[in-house]
C-alpha atoms as a PDB file:
ATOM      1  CA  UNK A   1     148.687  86.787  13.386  1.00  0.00           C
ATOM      2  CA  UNK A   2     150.803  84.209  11.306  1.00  0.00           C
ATOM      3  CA  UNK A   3     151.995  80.921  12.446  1.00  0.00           C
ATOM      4  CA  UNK A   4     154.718  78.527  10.337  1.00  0.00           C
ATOM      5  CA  UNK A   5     154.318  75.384  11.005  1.00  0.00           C
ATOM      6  CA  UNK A   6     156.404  72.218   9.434  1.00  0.00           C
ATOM      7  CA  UNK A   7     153.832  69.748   7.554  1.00  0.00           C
ATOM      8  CA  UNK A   8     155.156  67.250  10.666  1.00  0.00           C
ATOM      9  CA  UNK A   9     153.315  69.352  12.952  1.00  0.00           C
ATOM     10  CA  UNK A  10     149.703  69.959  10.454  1.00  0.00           C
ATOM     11  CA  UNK A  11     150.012  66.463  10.356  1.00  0.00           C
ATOM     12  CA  UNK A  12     149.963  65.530  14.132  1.00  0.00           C
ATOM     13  CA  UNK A  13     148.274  68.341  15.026  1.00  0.00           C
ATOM     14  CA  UNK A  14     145.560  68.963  11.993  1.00  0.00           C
ATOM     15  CA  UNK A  15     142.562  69.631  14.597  1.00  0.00           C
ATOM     16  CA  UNK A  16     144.113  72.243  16.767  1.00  0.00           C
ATOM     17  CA  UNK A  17     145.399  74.067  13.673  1.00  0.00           C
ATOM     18  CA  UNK A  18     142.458  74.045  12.204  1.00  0.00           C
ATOM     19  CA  UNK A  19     140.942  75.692  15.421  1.00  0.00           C
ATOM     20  CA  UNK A  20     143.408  78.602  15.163  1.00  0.00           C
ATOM     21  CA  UNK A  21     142.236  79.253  11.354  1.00  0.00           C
ATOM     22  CA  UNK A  22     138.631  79.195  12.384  1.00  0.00           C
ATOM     23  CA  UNK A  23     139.377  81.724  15.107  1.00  0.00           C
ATOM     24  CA  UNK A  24     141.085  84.322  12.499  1.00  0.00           C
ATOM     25  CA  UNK A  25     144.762  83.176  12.593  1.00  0.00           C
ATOM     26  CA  UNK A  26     146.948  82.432   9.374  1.00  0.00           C
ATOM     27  CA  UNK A  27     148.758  79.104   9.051  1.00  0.00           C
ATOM     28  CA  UNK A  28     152.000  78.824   7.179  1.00  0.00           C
ATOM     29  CA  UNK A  29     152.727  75.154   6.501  1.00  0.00           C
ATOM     30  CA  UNK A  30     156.702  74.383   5.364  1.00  0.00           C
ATOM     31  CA  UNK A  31     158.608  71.380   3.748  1.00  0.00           C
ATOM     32  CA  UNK A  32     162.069  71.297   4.412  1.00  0.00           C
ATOM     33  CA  UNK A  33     161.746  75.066   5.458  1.00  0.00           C
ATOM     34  CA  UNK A  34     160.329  76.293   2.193  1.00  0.00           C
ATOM     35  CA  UNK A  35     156.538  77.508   2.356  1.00  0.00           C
ATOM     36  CA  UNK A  36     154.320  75.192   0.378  1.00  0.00           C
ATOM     37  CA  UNK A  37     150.714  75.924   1.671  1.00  0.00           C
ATOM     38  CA  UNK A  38     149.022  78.269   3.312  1.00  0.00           C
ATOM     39  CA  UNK A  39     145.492  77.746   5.711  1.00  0.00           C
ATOM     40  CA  UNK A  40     143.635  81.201   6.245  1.00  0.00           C
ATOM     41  CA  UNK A  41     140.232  82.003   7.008  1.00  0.00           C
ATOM     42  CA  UNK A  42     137.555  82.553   4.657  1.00  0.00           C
ATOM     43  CA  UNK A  43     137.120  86.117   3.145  1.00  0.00           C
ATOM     44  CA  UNK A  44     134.308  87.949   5.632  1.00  0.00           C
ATOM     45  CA  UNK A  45     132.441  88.645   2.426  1.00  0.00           C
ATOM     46  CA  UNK A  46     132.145  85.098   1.900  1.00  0.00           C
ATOM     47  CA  UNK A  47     131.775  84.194   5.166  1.00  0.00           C
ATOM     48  CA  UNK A  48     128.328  86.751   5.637  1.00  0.00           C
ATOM     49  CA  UNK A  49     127.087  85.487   2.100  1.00  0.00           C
ATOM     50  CA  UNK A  50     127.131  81.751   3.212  1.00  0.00           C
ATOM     51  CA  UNK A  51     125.166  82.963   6.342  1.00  0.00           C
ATOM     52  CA  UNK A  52     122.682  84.840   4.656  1.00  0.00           C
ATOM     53  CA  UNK A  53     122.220  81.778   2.131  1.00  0.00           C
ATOM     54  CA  UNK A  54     121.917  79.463   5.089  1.00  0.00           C
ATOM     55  CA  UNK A  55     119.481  81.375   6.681  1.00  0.00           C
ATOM     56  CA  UNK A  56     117.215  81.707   3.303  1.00  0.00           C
ATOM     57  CA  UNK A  57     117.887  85.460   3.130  1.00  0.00           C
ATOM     58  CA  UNK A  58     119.617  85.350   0.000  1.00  0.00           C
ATOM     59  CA  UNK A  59     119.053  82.937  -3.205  1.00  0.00           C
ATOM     60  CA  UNK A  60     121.423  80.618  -3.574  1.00  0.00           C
ATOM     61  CA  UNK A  61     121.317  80.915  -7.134  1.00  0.00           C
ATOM     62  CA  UNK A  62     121.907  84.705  -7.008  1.00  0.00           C
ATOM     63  CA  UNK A  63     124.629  84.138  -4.375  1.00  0.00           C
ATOM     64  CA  UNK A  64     126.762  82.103  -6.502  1.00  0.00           C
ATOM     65  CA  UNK A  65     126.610  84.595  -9.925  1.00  0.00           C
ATOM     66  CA  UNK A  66     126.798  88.059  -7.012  1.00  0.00           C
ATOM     67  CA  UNK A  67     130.744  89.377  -6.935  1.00  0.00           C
ATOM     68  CA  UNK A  68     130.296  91.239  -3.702  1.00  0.00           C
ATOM     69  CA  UNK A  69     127.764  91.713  -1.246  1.00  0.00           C
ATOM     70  CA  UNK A  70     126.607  95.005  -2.823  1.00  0.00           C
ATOM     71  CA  UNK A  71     125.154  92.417  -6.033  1.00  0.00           C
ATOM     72  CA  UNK A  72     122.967  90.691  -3.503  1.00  0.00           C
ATOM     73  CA  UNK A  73     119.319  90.453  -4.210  1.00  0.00           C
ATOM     74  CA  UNK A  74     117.225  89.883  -1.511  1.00  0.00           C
ATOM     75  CA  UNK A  75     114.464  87.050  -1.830  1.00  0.00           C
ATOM     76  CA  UNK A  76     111.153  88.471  -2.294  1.00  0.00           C
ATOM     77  CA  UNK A  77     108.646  88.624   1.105  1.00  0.00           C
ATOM     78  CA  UNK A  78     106.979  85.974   2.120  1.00  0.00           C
ATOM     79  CA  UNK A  79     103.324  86.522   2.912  1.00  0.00           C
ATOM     80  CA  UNK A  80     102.504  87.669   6.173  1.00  0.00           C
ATOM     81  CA  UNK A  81     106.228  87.906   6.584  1.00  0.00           C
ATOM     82  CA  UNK A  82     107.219  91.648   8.658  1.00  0.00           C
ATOM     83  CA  UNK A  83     108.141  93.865   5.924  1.00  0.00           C
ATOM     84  CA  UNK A  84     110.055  96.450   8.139  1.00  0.00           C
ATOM     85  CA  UNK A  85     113.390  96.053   9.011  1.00  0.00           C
ATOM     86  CA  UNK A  86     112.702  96.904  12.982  1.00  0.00           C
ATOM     87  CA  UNK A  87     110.124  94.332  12.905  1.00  0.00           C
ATOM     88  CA  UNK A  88     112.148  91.953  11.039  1.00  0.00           C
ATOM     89  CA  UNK A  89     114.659  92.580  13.957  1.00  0.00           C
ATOM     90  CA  UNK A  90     111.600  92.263  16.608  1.00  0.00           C
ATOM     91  CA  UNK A  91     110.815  88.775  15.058  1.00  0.00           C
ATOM     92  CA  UNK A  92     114.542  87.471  15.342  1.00  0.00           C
ATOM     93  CA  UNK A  93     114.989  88.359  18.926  1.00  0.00           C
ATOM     94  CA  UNK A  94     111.668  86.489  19.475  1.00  0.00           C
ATOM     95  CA  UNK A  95     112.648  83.504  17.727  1.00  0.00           C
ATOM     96  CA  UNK A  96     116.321  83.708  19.703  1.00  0.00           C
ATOM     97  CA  UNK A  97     114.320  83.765  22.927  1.00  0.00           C
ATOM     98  CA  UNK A  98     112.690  80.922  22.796  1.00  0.00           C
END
């Protein structure tokens, strides 16, 4: 969904804009009706690469020189760390009930 908004309005109402990016919506701002900016939400492919950065999954370094998610390198196992992906999953769902 797309929204136009005068600059009055980003101004005055900045936060709550910013509230309908985060949640997927497309912002057009105007000046004296003519389009001069436009606030969207970040690219999903960005979005999962950050995550997977925060969360130490991927190398930062690697992350910022990868074009897609398909150039991702994974970090190499830690010792003692699960090394299959169901008990990688296992571990998570531990650590989220807790």
């Amino acid at each position: 969904m797309t929204t136009r908004v005068p600059i009055r309005q980003l101004q005055q109402h900045a936060s709550e804009l910013i509230d309908r990016v985060a949640a997927g919506e497309r912002v057009e701002i105007t000046r004296n009706g003519r389009l001069i900016a436009v606030l969207s939400p970040p690219d999903p492919e960005q979005r999962v690469m950050e995550d997977l950065v925060r969360t130490g999954t991927v190398d930062p370094d690697n992350a910022a020189s990868a074009r897609g998610l398909g150039d991702w390198q994974p970090l190499p196992a830690r010792p003692g760390a699960p090394s299959r992906l169901s008990d990688v999953l296992l571990a998570m769902r531990e650590e989220e009930d807790r």
